[in-house]
Every structure is written in C-alpha cells, then in structure tokens.
C-alpha atoms as a PDB file:
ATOM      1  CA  UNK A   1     -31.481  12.803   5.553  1.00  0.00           C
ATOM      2  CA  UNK A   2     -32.815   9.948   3.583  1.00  0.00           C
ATOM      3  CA  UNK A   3     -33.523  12.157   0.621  1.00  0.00           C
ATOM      4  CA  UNK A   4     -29.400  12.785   0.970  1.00  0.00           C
ATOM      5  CA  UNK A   5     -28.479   9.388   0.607  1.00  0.00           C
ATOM      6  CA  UNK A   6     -30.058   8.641  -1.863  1.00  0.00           C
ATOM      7  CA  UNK A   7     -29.268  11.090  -3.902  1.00  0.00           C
ATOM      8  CA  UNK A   8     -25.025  10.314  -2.928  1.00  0.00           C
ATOM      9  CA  UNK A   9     -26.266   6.872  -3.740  1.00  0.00           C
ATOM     10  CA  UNK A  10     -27.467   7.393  -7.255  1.00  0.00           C
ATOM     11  CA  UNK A  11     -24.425  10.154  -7.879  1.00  0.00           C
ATOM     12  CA  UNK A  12     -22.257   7.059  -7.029  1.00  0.00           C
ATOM     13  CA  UNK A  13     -24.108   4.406  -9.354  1.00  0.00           C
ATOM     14  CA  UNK A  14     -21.789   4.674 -12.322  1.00  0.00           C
ATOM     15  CA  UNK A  15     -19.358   2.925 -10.025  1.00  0.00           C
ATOM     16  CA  UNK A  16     -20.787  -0.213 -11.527  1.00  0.00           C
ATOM     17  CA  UNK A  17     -18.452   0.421 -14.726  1.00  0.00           C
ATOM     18  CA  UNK A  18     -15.763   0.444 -13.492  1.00  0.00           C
ATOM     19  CA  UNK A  19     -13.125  -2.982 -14.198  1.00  0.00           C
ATOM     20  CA  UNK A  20      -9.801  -3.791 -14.014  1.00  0.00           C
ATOM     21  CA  UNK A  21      -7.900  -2.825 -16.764  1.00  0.00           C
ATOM     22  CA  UNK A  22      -6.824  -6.495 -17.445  1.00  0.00           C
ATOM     23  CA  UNK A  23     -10.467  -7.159 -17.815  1.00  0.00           C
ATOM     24  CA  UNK A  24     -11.372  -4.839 -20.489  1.00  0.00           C
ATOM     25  CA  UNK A  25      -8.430  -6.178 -22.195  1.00  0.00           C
ATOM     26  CA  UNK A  26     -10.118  -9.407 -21.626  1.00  0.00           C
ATOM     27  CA  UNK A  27     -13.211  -8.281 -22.776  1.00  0.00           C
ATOM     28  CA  UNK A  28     -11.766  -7.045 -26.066  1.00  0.00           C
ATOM     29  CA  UNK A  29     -10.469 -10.313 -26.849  1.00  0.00           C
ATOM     30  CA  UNK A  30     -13.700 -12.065 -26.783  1.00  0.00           C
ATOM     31  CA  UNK A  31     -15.167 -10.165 -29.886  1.00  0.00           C
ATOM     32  CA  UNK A  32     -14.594 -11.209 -33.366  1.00  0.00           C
ATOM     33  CA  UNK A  33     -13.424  -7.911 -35.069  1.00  0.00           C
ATOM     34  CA  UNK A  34     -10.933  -5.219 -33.749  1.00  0.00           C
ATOM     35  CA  UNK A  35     -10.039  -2.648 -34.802  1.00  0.00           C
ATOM     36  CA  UNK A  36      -7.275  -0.064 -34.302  1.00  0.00           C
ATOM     37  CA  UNK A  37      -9.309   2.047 -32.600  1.00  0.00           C
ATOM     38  CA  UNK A  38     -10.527  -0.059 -30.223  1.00  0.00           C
ATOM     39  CA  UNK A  39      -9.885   1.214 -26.999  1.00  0.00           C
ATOM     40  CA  UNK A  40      -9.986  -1.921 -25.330  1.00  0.00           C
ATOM     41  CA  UNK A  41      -6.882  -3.463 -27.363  1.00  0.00           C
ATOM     42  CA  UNK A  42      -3.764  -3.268 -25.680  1.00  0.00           C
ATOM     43  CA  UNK A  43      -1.863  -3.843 -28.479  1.00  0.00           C
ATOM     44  CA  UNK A  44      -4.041  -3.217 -31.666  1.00  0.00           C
ATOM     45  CA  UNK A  45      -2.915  -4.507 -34.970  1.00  0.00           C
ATOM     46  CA  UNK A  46      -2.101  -1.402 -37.153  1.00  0.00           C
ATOM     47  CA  UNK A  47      -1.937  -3.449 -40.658  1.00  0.00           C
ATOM     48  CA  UNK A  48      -5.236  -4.346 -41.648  1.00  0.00           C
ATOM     49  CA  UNK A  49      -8.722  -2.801 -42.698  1.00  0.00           C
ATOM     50  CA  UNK A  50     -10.427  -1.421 -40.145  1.00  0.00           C
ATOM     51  CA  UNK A  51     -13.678  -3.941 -39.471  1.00  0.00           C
ATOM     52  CA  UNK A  52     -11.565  -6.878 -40.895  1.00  0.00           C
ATOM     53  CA  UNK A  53     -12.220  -9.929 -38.828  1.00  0.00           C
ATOM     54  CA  UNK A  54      -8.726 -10.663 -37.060  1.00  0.00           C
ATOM     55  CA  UNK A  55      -6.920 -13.008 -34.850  1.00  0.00           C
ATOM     56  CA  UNK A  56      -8.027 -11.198 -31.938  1.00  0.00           C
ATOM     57  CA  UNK A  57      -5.445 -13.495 -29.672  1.00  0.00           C
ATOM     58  CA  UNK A  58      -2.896 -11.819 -31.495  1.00  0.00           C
ATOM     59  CA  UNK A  59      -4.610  -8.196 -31.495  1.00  0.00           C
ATOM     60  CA  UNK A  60      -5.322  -8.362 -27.550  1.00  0.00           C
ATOM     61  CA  UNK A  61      -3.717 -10.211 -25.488  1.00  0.00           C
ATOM     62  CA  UNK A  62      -0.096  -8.623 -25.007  1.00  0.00           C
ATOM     63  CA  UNK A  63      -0.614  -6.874 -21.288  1.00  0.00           C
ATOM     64  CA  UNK A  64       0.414  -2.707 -21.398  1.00  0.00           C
ATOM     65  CA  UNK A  65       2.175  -1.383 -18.651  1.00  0.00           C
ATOM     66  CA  UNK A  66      -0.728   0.105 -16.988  1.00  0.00           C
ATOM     67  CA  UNK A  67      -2.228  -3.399 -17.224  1.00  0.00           C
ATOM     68  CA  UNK A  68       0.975  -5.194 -15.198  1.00  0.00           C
ATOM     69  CA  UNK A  69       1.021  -2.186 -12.674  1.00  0.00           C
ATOM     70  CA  UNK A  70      -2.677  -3.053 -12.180  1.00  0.00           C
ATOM     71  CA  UNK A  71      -2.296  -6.243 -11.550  1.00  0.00           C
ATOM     72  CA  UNK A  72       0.761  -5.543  -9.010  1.00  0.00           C
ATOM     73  CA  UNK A  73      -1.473  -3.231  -6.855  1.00  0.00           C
ATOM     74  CA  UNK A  74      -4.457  -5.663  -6.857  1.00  0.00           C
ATOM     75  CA  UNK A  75      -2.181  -9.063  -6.080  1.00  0.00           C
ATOM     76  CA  UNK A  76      -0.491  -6.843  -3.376  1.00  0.00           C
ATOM     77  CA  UNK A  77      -3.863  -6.304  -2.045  1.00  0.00           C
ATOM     78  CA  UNK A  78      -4.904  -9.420  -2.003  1.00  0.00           C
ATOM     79  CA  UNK A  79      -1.843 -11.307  -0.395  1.00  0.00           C
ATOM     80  CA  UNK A  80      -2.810 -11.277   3.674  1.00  0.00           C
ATOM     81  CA  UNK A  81      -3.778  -8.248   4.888  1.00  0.00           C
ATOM     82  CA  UNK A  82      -1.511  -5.869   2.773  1.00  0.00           C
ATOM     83  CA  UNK A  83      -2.938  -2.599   1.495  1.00  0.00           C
ATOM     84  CA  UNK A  84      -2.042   0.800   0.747  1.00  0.00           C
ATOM     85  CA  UNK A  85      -3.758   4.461   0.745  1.00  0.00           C
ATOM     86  CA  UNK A  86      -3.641   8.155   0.077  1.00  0.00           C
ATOM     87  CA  UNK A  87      -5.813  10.955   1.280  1.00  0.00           C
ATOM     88  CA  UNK A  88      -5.961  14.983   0.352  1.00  0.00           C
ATOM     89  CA  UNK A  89      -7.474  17.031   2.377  1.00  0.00           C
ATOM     90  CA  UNK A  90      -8.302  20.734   2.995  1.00  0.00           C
ATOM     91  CA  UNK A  91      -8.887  21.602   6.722  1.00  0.00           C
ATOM     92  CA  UNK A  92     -10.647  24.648   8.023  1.00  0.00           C
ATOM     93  CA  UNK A  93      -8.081  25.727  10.092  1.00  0.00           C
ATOM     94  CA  UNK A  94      -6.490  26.610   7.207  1.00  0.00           C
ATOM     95  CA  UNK A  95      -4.099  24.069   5.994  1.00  0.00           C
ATOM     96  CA  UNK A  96      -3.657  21.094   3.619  1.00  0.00           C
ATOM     97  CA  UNK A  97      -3.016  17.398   4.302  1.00  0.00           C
ATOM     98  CA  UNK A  98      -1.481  14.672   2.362  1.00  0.00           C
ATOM     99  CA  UNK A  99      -1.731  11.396   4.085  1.00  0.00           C
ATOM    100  CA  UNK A 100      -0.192   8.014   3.473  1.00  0.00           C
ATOM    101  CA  UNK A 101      -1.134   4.823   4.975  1.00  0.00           C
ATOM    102  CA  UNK A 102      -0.423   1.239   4.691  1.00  0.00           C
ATOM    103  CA  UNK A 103       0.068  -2.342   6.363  1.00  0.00           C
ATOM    104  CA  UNK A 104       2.190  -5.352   5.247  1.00  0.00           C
ATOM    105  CA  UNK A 105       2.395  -9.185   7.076  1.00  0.00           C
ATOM    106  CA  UNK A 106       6.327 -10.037   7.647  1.00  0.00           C
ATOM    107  CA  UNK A 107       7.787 -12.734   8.116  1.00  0.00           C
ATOM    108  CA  UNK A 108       7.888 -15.509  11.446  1.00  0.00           C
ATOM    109  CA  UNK A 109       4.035 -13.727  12.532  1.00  0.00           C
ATOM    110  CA  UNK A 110       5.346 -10.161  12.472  1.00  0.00           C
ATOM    111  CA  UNK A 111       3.159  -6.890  10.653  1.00  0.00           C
ATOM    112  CA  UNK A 112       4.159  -3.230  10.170  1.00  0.00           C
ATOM    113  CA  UNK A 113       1.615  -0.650  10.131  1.00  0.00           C
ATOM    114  CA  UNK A 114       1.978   2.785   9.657  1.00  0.00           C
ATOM    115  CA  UNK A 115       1.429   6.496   8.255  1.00  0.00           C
ATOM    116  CA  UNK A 116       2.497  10.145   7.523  1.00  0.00           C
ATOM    117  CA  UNK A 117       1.087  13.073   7.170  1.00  0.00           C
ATOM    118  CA  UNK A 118       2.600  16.048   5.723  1.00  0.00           C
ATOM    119  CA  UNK A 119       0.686  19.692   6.405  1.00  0.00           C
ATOM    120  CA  UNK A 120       1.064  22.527   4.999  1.00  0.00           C
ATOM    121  CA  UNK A 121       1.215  25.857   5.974  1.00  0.00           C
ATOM    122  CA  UNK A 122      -1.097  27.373   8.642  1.00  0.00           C
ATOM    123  CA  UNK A 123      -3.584  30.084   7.635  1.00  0.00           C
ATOM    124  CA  UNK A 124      -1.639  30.814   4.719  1.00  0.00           C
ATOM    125  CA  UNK A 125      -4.235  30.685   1.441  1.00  0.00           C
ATOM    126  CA  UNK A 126      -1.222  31.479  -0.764  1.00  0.00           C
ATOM    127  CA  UNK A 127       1.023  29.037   0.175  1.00  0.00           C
ATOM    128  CA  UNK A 128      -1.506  25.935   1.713  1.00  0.00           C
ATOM    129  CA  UNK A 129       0.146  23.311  -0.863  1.00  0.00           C
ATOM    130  CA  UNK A 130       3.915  23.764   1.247  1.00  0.00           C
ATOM    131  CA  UNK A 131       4.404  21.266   3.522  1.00  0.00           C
ATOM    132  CA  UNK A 132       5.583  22.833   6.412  1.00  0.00           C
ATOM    133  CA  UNK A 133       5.591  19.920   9.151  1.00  0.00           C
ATOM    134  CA  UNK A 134       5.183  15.880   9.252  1.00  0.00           C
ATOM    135  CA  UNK A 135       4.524  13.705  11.655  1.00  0.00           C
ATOM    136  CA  UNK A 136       4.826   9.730  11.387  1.00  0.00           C
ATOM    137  CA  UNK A 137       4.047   7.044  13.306  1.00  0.00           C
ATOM    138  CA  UNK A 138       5.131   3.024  12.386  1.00  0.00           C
ATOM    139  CA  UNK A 139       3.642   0.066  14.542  1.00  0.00           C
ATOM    140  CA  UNK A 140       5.688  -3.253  14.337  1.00  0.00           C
ATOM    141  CA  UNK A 141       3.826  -5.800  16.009  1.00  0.00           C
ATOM    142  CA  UNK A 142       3.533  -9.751  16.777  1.00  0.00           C
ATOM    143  CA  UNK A 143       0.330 -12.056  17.767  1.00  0.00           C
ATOM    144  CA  UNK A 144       1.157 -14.124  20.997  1.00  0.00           C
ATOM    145  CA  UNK A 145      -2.121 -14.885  21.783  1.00  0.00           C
ATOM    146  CA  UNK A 146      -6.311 -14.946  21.416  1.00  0.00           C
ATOM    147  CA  UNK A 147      -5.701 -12.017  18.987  1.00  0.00           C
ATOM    148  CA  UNK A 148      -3.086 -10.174  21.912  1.00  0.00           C
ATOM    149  CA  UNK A 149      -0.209  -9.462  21.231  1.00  0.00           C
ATOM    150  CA  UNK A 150       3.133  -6.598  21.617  1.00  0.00           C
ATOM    151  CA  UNK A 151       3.700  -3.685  19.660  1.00  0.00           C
ATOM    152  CA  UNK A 152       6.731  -1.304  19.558  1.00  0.00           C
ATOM    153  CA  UNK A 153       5.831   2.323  18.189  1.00  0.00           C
ATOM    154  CA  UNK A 154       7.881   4.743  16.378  1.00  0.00           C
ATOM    155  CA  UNK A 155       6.447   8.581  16.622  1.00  0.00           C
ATOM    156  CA  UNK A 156       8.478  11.780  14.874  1.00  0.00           C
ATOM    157  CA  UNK A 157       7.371  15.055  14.626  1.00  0.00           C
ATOM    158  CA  UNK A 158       8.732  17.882  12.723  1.00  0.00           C
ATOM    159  CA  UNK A 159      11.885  19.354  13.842  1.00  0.00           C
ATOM    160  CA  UNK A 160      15.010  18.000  16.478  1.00  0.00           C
ATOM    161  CA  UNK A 161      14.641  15.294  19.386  1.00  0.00           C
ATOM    162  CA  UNK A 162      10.960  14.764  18.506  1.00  0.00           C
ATOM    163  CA  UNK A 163      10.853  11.271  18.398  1.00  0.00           C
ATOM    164  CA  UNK A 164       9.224   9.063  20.290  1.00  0.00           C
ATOM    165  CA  UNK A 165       9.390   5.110  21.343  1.00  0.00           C
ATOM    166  CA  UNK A 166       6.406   3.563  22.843  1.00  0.00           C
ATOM    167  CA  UNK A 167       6.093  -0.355  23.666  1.00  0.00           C
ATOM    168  CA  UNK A 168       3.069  -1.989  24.988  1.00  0.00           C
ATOM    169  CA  UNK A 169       0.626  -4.170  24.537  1.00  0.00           C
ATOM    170  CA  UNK A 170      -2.224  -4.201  21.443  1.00  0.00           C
ATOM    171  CA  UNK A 171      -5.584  -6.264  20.681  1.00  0.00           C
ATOM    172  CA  UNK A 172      -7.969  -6.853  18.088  1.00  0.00           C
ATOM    173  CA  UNK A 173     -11.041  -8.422  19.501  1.00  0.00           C
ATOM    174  CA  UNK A 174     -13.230 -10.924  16.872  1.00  0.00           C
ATOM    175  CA  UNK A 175     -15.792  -8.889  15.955  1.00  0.00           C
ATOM    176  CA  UNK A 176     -17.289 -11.016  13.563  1.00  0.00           C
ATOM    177  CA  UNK A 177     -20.466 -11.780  15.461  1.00  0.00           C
ATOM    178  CA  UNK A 178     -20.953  -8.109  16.864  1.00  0.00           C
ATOM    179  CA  UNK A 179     -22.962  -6.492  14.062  1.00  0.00           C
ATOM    180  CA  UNK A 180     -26.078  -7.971  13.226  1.00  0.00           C
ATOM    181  CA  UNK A 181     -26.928  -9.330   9.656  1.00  0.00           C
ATOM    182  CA  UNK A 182     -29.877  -7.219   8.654  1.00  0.00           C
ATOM    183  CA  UNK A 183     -30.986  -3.481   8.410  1.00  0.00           C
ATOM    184  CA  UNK A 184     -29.268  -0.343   8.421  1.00  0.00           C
ATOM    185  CA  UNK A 185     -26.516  -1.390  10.698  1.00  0.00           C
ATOM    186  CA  UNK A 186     -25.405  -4.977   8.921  1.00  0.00           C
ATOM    187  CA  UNK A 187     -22.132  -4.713   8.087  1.00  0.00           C
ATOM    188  CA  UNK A 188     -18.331  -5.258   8.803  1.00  0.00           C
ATOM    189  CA  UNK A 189     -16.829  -4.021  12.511  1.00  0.00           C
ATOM    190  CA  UNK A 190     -13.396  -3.462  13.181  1.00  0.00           C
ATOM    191  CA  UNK A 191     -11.902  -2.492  16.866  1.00  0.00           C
ATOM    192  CA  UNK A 192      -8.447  -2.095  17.969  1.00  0.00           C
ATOM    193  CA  UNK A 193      -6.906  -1.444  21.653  1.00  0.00           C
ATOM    194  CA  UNK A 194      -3.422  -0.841  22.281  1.00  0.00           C
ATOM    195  CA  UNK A 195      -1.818   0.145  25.650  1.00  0.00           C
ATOM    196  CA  UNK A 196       1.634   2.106  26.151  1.00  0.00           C
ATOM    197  CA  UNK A 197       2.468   2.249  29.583  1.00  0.00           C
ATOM    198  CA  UNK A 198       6.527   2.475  28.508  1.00  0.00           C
ATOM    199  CA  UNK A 199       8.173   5.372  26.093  1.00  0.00           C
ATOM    200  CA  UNK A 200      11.463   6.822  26.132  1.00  0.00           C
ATOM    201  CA  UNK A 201       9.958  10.232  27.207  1.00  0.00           C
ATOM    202  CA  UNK A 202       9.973  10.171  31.855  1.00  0.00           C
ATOM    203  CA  UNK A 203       6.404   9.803  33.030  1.00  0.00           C
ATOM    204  CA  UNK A 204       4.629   9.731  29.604  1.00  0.00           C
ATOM    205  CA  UNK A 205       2.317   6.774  28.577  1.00  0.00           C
ATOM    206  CA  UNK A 206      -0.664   6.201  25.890  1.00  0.00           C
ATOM    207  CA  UNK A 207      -3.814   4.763  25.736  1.00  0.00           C
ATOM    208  CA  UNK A 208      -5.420   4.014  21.511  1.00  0.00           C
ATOM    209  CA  UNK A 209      -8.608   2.995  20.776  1.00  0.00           C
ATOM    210  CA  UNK A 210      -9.179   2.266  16.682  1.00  0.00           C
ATOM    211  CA  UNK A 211     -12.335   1.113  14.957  1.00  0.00           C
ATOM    212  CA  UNK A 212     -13.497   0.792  11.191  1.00  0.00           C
ATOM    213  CA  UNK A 213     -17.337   0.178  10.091  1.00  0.00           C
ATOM    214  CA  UNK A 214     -18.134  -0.989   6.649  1.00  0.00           C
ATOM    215  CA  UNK A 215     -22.068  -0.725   6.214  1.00  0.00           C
ATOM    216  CA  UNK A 216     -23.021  -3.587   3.373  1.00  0.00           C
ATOM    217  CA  UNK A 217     -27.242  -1.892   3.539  1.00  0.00           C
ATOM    218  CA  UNK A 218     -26.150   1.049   2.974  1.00  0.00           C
ATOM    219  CA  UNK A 219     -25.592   2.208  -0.512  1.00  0.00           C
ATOM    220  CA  UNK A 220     -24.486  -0.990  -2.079  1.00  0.00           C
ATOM    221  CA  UNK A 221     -21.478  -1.148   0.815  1.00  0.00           C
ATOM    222  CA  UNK A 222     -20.253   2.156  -0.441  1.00  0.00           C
ATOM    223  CA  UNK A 223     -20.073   3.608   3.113  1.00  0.00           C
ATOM    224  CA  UNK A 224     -17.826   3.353   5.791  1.00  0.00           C
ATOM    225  CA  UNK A 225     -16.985   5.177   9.317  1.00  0.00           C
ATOM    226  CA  UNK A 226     -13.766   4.577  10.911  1.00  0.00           C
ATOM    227  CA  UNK A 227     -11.306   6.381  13.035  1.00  0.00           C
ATOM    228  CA  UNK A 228      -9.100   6.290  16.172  1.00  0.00           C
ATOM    229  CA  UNK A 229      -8.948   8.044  20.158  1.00  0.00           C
ATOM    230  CA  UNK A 230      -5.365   8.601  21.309  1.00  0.00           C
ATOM    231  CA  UNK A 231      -5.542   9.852  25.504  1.00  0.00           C
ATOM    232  CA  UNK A 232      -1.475  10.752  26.286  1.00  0.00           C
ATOM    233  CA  UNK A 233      -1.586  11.134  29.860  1.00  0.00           C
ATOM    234  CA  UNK A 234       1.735  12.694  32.046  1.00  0.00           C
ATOM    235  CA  UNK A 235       1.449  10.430  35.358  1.00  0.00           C
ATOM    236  CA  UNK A 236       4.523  13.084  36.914  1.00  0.00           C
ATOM    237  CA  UNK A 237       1.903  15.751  36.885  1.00  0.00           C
ATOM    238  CA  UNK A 238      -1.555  14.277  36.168  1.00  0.00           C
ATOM    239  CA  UNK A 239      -2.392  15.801  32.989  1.00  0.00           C
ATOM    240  CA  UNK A 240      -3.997  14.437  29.858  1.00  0.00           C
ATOM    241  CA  UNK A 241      -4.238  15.010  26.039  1.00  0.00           C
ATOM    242  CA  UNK A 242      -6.632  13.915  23.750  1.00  0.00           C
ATOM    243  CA  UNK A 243      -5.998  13.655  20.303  1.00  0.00           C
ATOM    244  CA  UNK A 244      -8.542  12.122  17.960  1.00  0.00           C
ATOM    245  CA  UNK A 245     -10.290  11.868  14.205  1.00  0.00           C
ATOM    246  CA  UNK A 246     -13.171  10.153  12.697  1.00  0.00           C
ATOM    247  CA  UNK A 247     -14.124   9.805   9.189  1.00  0.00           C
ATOM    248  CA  UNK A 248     -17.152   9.202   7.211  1.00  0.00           C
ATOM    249  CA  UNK A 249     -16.190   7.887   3.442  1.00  0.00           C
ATOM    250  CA  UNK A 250     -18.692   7.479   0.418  1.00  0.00           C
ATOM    251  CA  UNK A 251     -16.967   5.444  -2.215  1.00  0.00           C
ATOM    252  CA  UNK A 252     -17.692   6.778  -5.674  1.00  0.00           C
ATOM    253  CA  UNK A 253     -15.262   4.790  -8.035  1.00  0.00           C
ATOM    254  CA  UNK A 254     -13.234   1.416  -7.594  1.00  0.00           C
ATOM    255  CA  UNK A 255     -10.567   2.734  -5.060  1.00  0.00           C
ATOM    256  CA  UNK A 256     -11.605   6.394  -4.916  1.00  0.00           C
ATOM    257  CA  UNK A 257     -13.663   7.866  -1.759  1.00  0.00           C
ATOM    258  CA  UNK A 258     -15.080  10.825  -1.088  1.00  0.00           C
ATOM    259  CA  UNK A 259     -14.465  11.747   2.936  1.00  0.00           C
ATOM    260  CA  UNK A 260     -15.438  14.158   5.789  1.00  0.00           C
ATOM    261  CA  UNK A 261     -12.867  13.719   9.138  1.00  0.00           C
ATOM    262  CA  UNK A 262     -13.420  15.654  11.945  1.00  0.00           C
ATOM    263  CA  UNK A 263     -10.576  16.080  13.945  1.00  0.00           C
ATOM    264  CA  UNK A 264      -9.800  16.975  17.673  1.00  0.00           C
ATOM    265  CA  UNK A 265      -5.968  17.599  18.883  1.00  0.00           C
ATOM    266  CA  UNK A 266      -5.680  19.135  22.169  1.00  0.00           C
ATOM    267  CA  UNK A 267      -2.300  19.542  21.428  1.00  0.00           C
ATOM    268  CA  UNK A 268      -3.196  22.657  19.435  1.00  0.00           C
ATOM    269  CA  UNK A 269      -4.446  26.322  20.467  1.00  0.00           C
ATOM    270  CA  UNK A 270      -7.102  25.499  17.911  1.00  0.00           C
ATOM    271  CA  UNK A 271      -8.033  22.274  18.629  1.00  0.00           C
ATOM    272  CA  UNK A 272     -11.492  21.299  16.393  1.00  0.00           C
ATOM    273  CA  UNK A 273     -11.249  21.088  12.715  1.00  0.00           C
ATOM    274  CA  UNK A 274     -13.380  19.419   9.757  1.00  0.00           C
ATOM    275  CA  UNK A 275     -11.623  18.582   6.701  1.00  0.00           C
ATOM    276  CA  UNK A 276     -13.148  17.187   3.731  1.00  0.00           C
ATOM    277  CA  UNK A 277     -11.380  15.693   0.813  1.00  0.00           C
ATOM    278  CA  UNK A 278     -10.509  12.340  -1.246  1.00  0.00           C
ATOM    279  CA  UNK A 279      -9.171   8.993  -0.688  1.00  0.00           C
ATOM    280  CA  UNK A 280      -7.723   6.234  -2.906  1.00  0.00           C
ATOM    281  CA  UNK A 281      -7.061   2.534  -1.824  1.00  0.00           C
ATOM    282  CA  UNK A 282      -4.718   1.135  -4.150  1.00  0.00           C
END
C-alpha cells in the first residue's frame, strides 16, 4: 500500500507548476526582453525585433480574457465560503454521471447549498453519454445558534409529482480540535448533521449525516475522503432506506482530482456500485 502512494504521490508532483494565469502574466513582466513568442505575454508587441529589449509594462500587462475569467473563479472562491464543482463519472452498473455542486453565503445570515446529477442511460454501452434521469436537491439554510441552525430542502427526481419538501433542523459541530496535528491522520475534519422529521410526503422523514477529511501528511495535502449517509425512514409502516456515497480524491493539478465513490442506494434493485472518474473545483 505504501509502495502505491507513493508512486500516486510522485505521478502527482508536477502539480507544483501549476499558477494562475495572472501570475505567469506577472511573471513575464518581470524579465527584460519579450518577445512575440513569449507565451507568457498576454498581449505581445508584434512591431519590433524579436530579442529587442522592450517596455515590458507595455508588452505584458493588458489582462486576456482567460486571465479576467481566472480571476472571477478564484475571487468567487475566496469570498466566504462560496465554491463551485464538477464531477464525471463512469459507474459499473453501467451508466454515466455528471455532477454539479456548489454553495454561496446570502444575505441577513442565510446560505444555499446544493447539487444535480444527471445519469445516463442504464446498461446501455452505446448510448451511456444520454442523460436519461436527474435528480436535485437545494438546501437553504440559517445559523440561529452554537453552529445550529434550520434548513428547508428541495428534492426532484425525474419525471411528474416527484418533488419533495423537507424542513428540519441541521448542525455543523467545530471540529477544529478533533484531528490531531501530527502523523498520518493530521489534517482538516468536516461533519454535518441534519434532521427532517417534516416533508410534504404523509409519514416520511430523513435523517443526513455529511463529513469531509482533508489529510495535510499525506501527499503534500493532495488527499481527501468525504461523503454523506442519508436513512429515509416511513414511520406509517416502519421501513427504512439507506442511501449513501463516499469518495476518496487524489488531487493531481490545481483544481483537478482524480476520484473513486462507492455508492450504496437501496432505492435500486442493484444497489452497490463503484464509480471512478474526475473532479474540478473551480
């Protein structure tokens, strides 16, 4: 196993070149000649001898547009909590996932969380990349107190009167003191409870459990765990559903992970699946 890691760890190592695009821009300007070849210049002079010593400020510093969309994703990023991600998967039940996921801060203490994933076809090789079916789920929540606070859920599933309403109760415990700051285990823990005991379907109710573990010993930081336990439970005739999925990522590239989920919805006929695949957090 160790022999595994390390060898993810030194696939990953060119990592360490990545930069933001402003910065190679940056970069560029610093050095006393450019030329119009120069990938680094944004905006390259065209009218002048190639190894000419130019006015660089003029040569480098106009932004492109990948350069102002970079900095929009990373100031987004960095403003309170808000983030934004995509995963592609390939599951071994036999169909394709494309996930989206994302949280934003609103205004007067409020925050909307939420995702959707859109599947495609079921045991199907010729036609995996049709999405056949979604399902989405939205959070909208408010602190009250000690990190507690209420939460009002939207669920919809492919096709008619799918849609579901759930309002409860959530909380994120400080976990800031709960991993221990040496060795293999040192790191950044995440946990998340939230209770449903009202939704708009008779009888129904929901219990969540969410976690995320960022290992800083491991692999520079690259790796991280995370996932979340969903038990639906029918109090009118006592039965429960489990539906669950935990991930192991292995980030390669600023943004980019590689990932494994494993996956158990009881809601299916075939309920255990493994699907590995990519991730990028914008």
């Amino acid at each position: 196993m160790r022999n595994i890691v390390a060898i993810v760890c030194a696939s990953a190592s060119w990592n360490s070149l990545a930069m933001p695009l402003r910065a190679q821009r940056d970069n560029c300007a610093m050095m006393s000649i450019c030329d119009s070849e120069d990938a680094g210049c944004a905006n390259p002079i065209s009218d002048f001898t190639p190894g000419d010593v130019v006015d660089v400020c003029k040569a480098c510093t106009q932004p492109s547009r990948l350069e102002i969309l970079d900095d929009i994703f990373r100031a987004t990023k960095a403003e309170g909590g808000r983030w934004f991600l995509a995963e592609f998967d390939f599951d071994n039940r036999g169909y394709n996932v494309l996930h989206f996921q994302g949280h934003s801060p609103l205004p007067l203490g409020f925050s909307l969380w939420g995702f959707i994933d859109l599947e495609g076809a079921d045991n199907t090789s010729s036609h995996r990349e049709d999405i056949s079916r979604h399902f989405l789920e939205l959070d909208f929540k408010r602190k009250f107190w000690r990190n507690m606070g209420a939460v009002a859920e939207l669920n919809d599933l492919q096709g008619q009167d799918n849609e579901i309403g759930r309002f409860g109760m959530f909380w994120t415990p400080d976990t800031s003191k709960w991993s221990p700051d040496s060795g293999m285990w040192a790191g950044k823990l995440r946990l998340g409870f939230k209770s449903f005991p009202v939704q708009t379907i008779a009888y129904n109710g929901q219990w969540s459990f969410n976690w995320n573990e960022q290992f800083d010993s491991v692999c520079d930081g690259r790796l991280s765990t995370g996932g979340f336990f969903d038990l639906n439970y029918n109090s009118n005739n006592n039965t429960t559903a489990i539906f669950t999925e935990h991930q192991v990522r292995m980030r390669v590239a600023e943004g980019l992970h590689v990932i494994t989920e494993f996956r158990v919805n009881q809601y299916l006929a075939d309920d255990f699946g493994i699907a590995p695949g990519v991730q990028y957090r914008f």
